[in-house]
PDB file of N, CA and C in Angstrom:
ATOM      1  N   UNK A   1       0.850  -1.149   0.000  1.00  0.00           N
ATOM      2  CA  UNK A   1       0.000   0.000   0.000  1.00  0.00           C
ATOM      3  C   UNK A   1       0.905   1.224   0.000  1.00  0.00           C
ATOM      4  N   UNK A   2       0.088   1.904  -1.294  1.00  0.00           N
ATOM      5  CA  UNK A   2       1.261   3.354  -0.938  1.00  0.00           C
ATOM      6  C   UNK A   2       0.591   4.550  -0.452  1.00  0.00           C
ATOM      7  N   UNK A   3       0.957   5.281   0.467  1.00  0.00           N
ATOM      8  CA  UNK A   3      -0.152   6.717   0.872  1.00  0.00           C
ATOM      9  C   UNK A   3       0.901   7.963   0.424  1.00  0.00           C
ATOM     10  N   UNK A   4      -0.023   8.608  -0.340  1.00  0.00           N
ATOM     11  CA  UNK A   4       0.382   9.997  -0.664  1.00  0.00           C
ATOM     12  C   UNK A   4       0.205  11.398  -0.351  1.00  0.00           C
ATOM     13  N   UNK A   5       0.924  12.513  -0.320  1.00  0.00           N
ATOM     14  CA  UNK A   5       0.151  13.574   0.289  1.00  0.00           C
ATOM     15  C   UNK A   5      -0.840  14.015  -0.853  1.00  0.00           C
ATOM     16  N   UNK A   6      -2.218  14.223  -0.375  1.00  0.00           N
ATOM     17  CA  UNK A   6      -3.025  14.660  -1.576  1.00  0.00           C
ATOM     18  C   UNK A   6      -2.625  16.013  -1.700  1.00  0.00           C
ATOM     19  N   UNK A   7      -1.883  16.739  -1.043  1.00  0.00           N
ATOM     20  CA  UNK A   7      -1.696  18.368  -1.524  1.00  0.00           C
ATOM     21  C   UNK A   7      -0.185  18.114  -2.980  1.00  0.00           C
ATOM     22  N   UNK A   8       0.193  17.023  -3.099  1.00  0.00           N
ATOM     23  CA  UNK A   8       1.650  16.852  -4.200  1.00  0.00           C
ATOM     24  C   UNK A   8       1.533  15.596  -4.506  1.00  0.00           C
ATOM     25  N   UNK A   9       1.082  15.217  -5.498  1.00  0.00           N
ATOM     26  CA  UNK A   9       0.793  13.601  -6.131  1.00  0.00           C
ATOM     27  C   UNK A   9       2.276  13.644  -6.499  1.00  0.00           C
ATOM     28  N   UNK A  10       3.357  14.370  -7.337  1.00  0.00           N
ATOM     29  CA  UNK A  10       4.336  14.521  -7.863  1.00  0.00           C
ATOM     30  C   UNK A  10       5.562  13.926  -6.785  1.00  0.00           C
ATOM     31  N   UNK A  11       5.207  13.805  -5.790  1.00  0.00           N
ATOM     32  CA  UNK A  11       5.863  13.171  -4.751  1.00  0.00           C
ATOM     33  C   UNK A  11       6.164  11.981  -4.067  1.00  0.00           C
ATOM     34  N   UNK A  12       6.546  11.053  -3.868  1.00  0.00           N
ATOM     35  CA  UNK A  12       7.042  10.166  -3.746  1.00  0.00           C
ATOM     36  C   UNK A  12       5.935   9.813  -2.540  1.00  0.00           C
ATOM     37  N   UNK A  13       5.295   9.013  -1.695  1.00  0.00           N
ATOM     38  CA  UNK A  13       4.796   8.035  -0.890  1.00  0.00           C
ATOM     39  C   UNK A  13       5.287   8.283  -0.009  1.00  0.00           C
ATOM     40  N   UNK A  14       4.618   9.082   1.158  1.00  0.00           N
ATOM     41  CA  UNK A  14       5.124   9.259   2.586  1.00  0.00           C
ATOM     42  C   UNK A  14       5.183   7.725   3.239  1.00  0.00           C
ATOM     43  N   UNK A  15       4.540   7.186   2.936  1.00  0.00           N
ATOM     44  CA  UNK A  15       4.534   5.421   3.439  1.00  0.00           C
ATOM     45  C   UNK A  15       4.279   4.351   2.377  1.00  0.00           C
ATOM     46  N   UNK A  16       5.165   3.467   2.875  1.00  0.00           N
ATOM     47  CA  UNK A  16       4.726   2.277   1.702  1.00  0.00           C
ATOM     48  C   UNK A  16       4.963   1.065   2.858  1.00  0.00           C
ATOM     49  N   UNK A  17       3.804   0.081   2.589  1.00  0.00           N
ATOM     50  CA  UNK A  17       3.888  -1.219   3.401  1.00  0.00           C
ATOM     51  C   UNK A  17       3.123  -2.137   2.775  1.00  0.00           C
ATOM     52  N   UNK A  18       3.457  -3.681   2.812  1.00  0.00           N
ATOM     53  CA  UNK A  18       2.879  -4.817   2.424  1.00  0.00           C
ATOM     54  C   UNK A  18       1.672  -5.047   3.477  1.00  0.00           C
ATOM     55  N   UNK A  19       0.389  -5.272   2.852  1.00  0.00           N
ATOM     56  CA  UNK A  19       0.184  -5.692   4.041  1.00  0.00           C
ATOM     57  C   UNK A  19      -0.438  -7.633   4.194  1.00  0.00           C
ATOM     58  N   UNK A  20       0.236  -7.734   5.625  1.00  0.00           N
ATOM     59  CA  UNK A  20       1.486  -8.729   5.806  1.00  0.00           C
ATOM     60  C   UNK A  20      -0.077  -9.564   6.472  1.00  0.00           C
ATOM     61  N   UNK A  21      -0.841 -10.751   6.042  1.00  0.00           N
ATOM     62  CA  UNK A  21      -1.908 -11.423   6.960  1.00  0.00           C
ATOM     63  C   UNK A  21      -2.298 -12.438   5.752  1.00  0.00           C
ATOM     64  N   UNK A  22      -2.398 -13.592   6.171  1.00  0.00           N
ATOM     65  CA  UNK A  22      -2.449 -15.075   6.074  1.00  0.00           C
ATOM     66  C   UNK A  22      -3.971 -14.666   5.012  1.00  0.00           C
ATOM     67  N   UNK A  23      -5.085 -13.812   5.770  1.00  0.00           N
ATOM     68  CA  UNK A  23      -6.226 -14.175   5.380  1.00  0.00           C
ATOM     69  C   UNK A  23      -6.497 -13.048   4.220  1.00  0.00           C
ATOM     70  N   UNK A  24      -6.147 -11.944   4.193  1.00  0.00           N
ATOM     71  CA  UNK A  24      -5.852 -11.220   3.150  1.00  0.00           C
ATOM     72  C   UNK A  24      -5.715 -11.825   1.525  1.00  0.00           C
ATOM     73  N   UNK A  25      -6.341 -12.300   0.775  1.00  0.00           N
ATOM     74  CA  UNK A  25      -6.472 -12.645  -0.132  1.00  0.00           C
ATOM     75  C   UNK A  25      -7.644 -12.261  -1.206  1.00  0.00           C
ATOM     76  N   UNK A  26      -8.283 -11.452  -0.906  1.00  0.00           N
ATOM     77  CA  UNK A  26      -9.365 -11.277  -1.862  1.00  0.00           C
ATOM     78  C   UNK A  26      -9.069  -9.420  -1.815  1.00  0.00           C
ATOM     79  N   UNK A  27     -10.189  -9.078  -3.258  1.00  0.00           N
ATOM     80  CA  UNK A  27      -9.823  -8.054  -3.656  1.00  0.00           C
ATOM     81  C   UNK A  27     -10.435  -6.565  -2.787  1.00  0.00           C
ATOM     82  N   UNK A  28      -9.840  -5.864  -2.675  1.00  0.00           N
ATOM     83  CA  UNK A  28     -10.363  -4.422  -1.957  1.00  0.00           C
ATOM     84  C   UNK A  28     -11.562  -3.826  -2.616  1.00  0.00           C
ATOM     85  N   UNK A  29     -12.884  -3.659  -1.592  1.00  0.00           N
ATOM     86  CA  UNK A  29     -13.464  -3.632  -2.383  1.00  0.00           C
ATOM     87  C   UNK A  29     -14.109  -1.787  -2.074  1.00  0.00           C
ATOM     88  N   UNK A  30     -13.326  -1.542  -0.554  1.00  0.00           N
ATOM     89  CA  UNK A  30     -13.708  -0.487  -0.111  1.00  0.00           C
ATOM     90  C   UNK A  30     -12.173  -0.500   0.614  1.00  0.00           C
ATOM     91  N   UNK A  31     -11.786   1.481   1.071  1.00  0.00           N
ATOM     92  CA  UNK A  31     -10.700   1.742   1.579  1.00  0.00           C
ATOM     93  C   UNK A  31     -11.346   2.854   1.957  1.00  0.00           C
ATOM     94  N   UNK A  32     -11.005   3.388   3.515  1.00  0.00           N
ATOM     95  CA  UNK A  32     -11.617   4.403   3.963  1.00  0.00           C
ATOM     96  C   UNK A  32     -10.778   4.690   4.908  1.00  0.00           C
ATOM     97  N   UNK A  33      -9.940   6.062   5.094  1.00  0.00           N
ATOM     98  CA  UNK A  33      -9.777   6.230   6.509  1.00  0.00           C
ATOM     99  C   UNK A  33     -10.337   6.630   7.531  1.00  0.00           C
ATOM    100  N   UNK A  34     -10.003   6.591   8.814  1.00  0.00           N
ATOM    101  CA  UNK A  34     -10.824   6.944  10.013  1.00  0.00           C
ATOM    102  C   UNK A  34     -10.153   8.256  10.217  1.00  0.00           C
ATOM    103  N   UNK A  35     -11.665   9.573  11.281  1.00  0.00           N
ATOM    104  CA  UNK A  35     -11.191  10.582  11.135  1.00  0.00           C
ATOM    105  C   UNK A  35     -10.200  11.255  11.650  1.00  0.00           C
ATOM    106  N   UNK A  36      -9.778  10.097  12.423  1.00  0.00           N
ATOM    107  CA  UNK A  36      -8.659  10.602  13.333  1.00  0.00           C
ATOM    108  C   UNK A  36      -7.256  10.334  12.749  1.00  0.00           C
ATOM    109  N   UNK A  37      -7.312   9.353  11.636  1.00  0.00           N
ATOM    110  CA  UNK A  37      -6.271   9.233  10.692  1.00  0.00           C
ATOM    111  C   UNK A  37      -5.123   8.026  11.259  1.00  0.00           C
ATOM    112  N   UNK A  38      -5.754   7.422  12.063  1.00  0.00           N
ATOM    113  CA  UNK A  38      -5.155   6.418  12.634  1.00  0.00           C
ATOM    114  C   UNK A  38      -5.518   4.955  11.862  1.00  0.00           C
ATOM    115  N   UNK A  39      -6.574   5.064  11.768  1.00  0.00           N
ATOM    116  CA  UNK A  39      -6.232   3.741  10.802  1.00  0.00           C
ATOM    117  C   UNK A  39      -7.311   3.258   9.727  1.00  0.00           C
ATOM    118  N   UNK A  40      -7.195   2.287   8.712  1.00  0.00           N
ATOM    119  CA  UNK A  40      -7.154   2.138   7.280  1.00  0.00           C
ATOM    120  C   UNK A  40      -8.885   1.360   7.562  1.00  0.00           C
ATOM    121  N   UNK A  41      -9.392   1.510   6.822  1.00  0.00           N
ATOM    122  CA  UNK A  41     -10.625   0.283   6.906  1.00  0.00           C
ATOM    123  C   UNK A  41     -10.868  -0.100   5.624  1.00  0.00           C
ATOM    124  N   UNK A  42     -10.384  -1.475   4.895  1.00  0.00           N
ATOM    125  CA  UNK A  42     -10.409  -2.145   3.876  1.00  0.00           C
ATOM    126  C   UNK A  42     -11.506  -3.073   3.828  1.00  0.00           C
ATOM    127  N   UNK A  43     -12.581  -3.263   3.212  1.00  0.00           N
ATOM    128  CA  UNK A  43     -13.556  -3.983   3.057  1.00  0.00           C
ATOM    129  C   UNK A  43     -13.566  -4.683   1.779  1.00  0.00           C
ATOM    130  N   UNK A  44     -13.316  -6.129   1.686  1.00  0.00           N
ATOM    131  CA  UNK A  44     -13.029  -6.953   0.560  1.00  0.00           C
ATOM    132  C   UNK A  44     -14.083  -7.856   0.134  1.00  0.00           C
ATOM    133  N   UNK A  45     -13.836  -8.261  -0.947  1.00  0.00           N
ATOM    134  CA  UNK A  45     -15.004  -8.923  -1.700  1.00  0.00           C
ATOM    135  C   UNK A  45     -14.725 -10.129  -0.923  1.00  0.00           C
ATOM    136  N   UNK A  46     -14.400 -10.907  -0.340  1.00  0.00           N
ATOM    137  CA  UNK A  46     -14.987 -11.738   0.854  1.00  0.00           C
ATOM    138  C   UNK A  46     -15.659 -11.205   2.031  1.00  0.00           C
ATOM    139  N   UNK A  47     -15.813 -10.265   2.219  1.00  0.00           N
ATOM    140  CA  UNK A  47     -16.870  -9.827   3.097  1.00  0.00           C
ATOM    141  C   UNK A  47     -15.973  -9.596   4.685  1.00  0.00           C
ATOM    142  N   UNK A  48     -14.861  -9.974   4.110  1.00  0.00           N
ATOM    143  CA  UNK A  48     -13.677  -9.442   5.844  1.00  0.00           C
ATOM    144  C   UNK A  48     -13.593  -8.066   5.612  1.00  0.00           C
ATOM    145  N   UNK A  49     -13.555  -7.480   7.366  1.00  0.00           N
ATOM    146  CA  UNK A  49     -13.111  -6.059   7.191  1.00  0.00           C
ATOM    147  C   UNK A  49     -12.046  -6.197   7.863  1.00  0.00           C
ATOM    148  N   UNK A  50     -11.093  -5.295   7.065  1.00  0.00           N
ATOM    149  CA  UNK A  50      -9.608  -5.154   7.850  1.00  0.00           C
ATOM    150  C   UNK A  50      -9.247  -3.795   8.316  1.00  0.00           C
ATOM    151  N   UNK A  51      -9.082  -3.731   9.746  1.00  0.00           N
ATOM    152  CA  UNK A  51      -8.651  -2.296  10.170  1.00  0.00           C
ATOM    153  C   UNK A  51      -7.014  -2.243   9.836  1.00  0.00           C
ATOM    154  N   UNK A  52      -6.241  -1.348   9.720  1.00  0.00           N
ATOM    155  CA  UNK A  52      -5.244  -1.851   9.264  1.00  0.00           C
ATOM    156  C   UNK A  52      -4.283  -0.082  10.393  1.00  0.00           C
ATOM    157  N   UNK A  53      -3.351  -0.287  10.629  1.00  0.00           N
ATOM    158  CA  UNK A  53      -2.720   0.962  11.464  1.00  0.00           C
ATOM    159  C   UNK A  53      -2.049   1.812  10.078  1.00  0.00           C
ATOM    160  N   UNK A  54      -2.746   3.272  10.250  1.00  0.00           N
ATOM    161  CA  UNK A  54      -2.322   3.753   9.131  1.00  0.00           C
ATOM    162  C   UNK A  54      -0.646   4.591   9.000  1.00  0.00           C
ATOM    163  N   UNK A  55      -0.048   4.041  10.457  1.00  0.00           N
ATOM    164  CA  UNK A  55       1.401   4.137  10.322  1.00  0.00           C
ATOM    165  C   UNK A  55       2.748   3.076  10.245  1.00  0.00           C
ATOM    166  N   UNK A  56       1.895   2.306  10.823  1.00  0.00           N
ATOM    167  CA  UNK A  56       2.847   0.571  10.740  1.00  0.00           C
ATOM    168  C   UNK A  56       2.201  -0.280   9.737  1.00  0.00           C
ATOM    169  N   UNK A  57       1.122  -0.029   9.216  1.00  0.00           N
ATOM    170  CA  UNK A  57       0.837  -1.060   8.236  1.00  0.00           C
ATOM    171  C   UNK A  57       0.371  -2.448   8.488  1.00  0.00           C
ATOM    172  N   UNK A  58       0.294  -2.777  10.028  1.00  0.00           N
ATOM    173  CA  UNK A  58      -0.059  -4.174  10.561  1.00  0.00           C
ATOM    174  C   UNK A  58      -1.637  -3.860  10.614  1.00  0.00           C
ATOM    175  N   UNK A  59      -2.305  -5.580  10.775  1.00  0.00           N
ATOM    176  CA  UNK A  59      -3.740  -5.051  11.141  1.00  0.00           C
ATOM    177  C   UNK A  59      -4.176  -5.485  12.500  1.00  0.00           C
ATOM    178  N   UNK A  60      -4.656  -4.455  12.501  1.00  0.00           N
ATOM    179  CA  UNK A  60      -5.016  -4.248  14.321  1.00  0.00           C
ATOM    180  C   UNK A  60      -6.459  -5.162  14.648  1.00  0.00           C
ATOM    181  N   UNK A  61      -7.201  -4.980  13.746  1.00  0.00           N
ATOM    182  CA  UNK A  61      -8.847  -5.766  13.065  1.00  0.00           C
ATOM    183  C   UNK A  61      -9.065  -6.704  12.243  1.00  0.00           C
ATOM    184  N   UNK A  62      -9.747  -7.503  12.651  1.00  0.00           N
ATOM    185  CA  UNK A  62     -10.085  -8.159  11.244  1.00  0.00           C
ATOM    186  C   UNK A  62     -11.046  -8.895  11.564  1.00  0.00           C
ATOM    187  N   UNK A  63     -13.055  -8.255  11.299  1.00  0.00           N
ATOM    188  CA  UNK A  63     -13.818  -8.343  11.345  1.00  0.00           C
ATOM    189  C   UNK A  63     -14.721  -9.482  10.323  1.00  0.00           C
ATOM    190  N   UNK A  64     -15.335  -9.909  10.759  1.00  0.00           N
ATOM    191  CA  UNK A  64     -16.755 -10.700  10.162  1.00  0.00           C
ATOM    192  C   UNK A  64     -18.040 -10.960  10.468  1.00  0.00           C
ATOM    193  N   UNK A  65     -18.900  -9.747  10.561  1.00  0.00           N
ATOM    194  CA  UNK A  65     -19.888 -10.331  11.030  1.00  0.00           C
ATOM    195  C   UNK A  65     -20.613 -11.405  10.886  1.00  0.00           C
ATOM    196  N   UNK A  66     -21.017 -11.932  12.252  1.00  0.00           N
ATOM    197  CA  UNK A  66     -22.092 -13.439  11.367  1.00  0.00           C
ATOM    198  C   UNK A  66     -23.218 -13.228  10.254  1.00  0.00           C
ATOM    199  N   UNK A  67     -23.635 -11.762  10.388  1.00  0.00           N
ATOM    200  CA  UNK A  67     -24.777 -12.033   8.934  1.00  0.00           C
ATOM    201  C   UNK A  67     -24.146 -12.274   8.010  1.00  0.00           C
ATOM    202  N   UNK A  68     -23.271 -12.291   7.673  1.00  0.00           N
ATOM    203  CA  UNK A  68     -22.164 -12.462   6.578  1.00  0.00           C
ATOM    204  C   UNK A  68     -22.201 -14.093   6.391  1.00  0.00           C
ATOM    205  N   UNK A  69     -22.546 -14.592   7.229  1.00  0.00           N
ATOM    206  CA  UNK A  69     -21.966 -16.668   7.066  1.00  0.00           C
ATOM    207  C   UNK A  69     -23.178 -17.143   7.009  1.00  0.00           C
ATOM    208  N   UNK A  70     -24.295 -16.265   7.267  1.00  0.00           N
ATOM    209  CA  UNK A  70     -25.849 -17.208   7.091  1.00  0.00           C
ATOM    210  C   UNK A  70     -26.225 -17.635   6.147  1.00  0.00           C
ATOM    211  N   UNK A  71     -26.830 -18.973   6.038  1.00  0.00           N
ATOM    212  CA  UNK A  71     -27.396 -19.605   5.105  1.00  0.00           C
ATOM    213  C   UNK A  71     -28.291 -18.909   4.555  1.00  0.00           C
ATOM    214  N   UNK A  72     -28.564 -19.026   3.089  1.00  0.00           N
ATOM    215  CA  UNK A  72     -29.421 -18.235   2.643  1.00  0.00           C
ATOM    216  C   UNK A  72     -29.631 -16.644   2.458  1.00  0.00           C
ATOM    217  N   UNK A  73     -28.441 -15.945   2.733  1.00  0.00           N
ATOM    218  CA  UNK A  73     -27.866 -15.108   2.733  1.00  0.00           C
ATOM    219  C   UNK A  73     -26.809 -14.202   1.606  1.00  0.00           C
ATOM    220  N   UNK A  74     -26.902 -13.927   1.258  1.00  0.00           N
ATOM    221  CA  UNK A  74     -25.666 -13.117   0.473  1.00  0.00           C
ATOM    222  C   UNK A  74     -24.918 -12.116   1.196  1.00  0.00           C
ATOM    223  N   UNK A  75     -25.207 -12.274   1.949  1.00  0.00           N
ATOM    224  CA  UNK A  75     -24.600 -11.227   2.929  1.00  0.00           C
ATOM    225  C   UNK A  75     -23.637 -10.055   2.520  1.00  0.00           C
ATOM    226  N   UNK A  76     -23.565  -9.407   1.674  1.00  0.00           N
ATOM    227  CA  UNK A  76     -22.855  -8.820   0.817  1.00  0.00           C
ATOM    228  C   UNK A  76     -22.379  -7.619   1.492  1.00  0.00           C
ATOM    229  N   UNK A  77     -21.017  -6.907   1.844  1.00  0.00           N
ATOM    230  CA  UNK A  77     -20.814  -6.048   2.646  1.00  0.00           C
ATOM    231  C   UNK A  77     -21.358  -4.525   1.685  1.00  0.00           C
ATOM    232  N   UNK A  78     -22.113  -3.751   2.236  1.00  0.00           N
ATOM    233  CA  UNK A  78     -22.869  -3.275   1.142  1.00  0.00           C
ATOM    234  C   UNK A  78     -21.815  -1.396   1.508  1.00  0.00           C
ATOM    235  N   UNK A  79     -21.573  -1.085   2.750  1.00  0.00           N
ATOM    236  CA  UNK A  79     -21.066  -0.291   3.026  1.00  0.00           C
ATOM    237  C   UNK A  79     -20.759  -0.223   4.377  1.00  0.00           C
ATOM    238  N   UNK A  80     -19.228   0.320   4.685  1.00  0.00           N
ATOM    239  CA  UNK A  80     -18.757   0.630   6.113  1.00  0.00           C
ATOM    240  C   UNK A  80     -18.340   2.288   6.574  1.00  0.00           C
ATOM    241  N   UNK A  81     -18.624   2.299   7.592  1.00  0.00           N
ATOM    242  CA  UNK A  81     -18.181   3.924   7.428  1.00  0.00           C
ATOM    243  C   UNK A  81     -17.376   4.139   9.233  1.00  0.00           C
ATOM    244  N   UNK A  82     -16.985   5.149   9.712  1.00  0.00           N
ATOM    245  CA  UNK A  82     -16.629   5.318  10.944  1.00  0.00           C
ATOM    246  C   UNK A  82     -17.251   6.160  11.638  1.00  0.00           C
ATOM    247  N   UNK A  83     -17.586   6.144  12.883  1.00  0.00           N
ATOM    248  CA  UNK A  83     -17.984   6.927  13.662  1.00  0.00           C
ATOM    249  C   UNK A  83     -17.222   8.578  13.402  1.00  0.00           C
ATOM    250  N   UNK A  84     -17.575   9.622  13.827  1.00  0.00           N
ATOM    251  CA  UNK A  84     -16.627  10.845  13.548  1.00  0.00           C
ATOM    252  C   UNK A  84     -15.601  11.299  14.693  1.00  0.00           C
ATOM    253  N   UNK A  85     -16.339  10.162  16.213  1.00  0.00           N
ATOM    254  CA  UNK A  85     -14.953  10.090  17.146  1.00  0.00           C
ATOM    255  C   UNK A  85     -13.889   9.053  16.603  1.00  0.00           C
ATOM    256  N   UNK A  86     -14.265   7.838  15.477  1.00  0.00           N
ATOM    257  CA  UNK A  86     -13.749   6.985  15.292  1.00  0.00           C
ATOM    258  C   UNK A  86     -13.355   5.542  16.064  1.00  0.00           C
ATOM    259  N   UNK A  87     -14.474   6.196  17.141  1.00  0.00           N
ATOM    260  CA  UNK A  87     -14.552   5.227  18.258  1.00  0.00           C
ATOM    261  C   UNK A  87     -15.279   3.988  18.015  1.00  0.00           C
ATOM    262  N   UNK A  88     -15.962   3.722  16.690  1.00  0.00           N
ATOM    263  CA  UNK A  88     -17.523   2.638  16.278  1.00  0.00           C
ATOM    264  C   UNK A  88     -16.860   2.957  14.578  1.00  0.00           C
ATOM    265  N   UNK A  89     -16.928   1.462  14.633  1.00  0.00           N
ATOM    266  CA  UNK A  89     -17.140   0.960  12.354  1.00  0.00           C
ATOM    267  C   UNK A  89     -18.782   0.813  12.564  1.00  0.00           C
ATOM    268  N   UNK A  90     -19.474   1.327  11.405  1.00  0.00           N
ATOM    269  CA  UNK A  90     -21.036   0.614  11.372  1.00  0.00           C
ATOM    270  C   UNK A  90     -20.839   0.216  10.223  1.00  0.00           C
ATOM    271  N   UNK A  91     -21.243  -1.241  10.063  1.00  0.00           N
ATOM    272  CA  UNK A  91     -21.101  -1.847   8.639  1.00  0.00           C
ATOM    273  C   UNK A  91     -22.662  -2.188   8.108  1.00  0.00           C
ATOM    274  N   UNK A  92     -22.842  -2.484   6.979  1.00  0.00           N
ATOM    275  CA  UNK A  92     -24.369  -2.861   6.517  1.00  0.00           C
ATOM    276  C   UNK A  92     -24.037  -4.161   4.956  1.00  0.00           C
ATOM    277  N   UNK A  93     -24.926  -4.658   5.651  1.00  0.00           N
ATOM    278  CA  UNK A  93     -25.292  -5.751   4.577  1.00  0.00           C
ATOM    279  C   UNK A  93     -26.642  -5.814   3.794  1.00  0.00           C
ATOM    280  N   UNK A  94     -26.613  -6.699   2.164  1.00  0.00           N
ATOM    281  CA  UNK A  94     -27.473  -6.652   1.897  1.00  0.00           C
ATOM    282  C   UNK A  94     -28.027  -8.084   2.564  1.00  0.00           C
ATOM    283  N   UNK A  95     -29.179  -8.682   1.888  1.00  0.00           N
ATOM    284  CA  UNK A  95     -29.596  -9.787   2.417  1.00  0.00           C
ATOM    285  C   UNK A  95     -30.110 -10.174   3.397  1.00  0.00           C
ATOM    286  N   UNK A  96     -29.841  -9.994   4.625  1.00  0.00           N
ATOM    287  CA  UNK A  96     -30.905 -10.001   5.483  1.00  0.00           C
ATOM    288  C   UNK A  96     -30.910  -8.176   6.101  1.00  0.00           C
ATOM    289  N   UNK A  97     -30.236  -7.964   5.537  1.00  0.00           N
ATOM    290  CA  UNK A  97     -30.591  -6.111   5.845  1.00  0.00           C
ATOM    291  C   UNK A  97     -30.308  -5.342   7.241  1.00  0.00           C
ATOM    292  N   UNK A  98     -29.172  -5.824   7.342  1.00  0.00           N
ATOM    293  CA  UNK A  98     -29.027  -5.835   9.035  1.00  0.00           C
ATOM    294  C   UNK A  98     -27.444  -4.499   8.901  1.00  0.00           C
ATOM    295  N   UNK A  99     -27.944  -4.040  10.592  1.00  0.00           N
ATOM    296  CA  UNK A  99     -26.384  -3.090  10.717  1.00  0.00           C
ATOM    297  C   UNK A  99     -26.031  -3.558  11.732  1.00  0.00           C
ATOM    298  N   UNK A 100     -24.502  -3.580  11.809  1.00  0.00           N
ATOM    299  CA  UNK A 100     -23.699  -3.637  12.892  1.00  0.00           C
ATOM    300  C   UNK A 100     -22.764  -2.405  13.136  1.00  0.00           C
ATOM    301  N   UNK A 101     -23.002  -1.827  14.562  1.00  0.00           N
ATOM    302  CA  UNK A 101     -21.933  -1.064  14.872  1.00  0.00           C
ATOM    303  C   UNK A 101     -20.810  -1.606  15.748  1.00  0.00           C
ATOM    304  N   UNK A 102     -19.475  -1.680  15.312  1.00  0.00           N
ATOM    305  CA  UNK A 102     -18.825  -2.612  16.058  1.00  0.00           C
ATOM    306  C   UNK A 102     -18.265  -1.108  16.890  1.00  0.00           C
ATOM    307  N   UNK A 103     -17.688  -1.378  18.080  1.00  0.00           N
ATOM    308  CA  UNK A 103     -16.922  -0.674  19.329  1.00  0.00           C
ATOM    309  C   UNK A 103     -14.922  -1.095  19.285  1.00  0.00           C
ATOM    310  N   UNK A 104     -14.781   0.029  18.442  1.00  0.00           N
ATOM    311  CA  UNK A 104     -13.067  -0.551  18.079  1.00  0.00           C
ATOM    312  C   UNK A 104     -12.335  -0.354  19.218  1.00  0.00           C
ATOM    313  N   UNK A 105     -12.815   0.192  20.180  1.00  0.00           N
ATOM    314  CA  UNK A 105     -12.288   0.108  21.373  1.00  0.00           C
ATOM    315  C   UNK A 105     -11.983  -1.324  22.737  1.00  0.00           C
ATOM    316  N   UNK A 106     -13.342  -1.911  21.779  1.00  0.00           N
ATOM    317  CA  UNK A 106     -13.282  -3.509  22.922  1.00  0.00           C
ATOM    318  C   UNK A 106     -12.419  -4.366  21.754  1.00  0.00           C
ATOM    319  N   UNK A 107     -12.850  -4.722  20.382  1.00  0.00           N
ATOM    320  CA  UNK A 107     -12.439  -5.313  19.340  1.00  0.00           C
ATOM    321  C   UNK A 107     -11.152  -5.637  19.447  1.00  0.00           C
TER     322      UNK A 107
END
């Protein structure tokens, strides 16, 4: 992953990191930072969310809700967003139509 300053694209990548997890294999399907700028929220077409530290590059998270594994379900991660303390991810699915606000503070 490379992060850039958006005020100078012409510039080289204030950070660059692999990011380094066994389960990480499917494609990004969402990237969002939190407002406090601490860390990454990657939502992939397997339906994992990965919090990721937006200065070390490790992941601190790595979410699944169960509506996501129900039978009969598509559970499709439809959108995630952050609280504006950044204290709560609320994620939403399609399929059975459900929200979760997770607490990144207990997580």
């Amino acid at each position: 992953m490379h992060l850039f300053n958006t005020e100078n694209y012409d510039e080289k990548p204030f950070s660059i990191f692999q990011l380094e997890d066994s389960e990480f294999s499917a494609e990004i399907r969402q990237l969002k930072f939190s407002p406090d700028g601490l860390l990454i929220m990657l939502g992939t077409t397997d339906n994992v969310i990965f919090l990721i530290d937006s200065y070390e590059g490790r992941t601190k998270h790595r979410l699944r809700a169960p509506i996501y594994n129900e039978v009969g379900s598509s559970g499709m991660l439809l959108e995630a967003g952050f609280s504006p303390d950044s204290k709560y991810l609320i994620t939403g699915s399609e399929g059975r139509r459900k929200v979760i606000c997770w607490n990144l503070e207990t997580e």
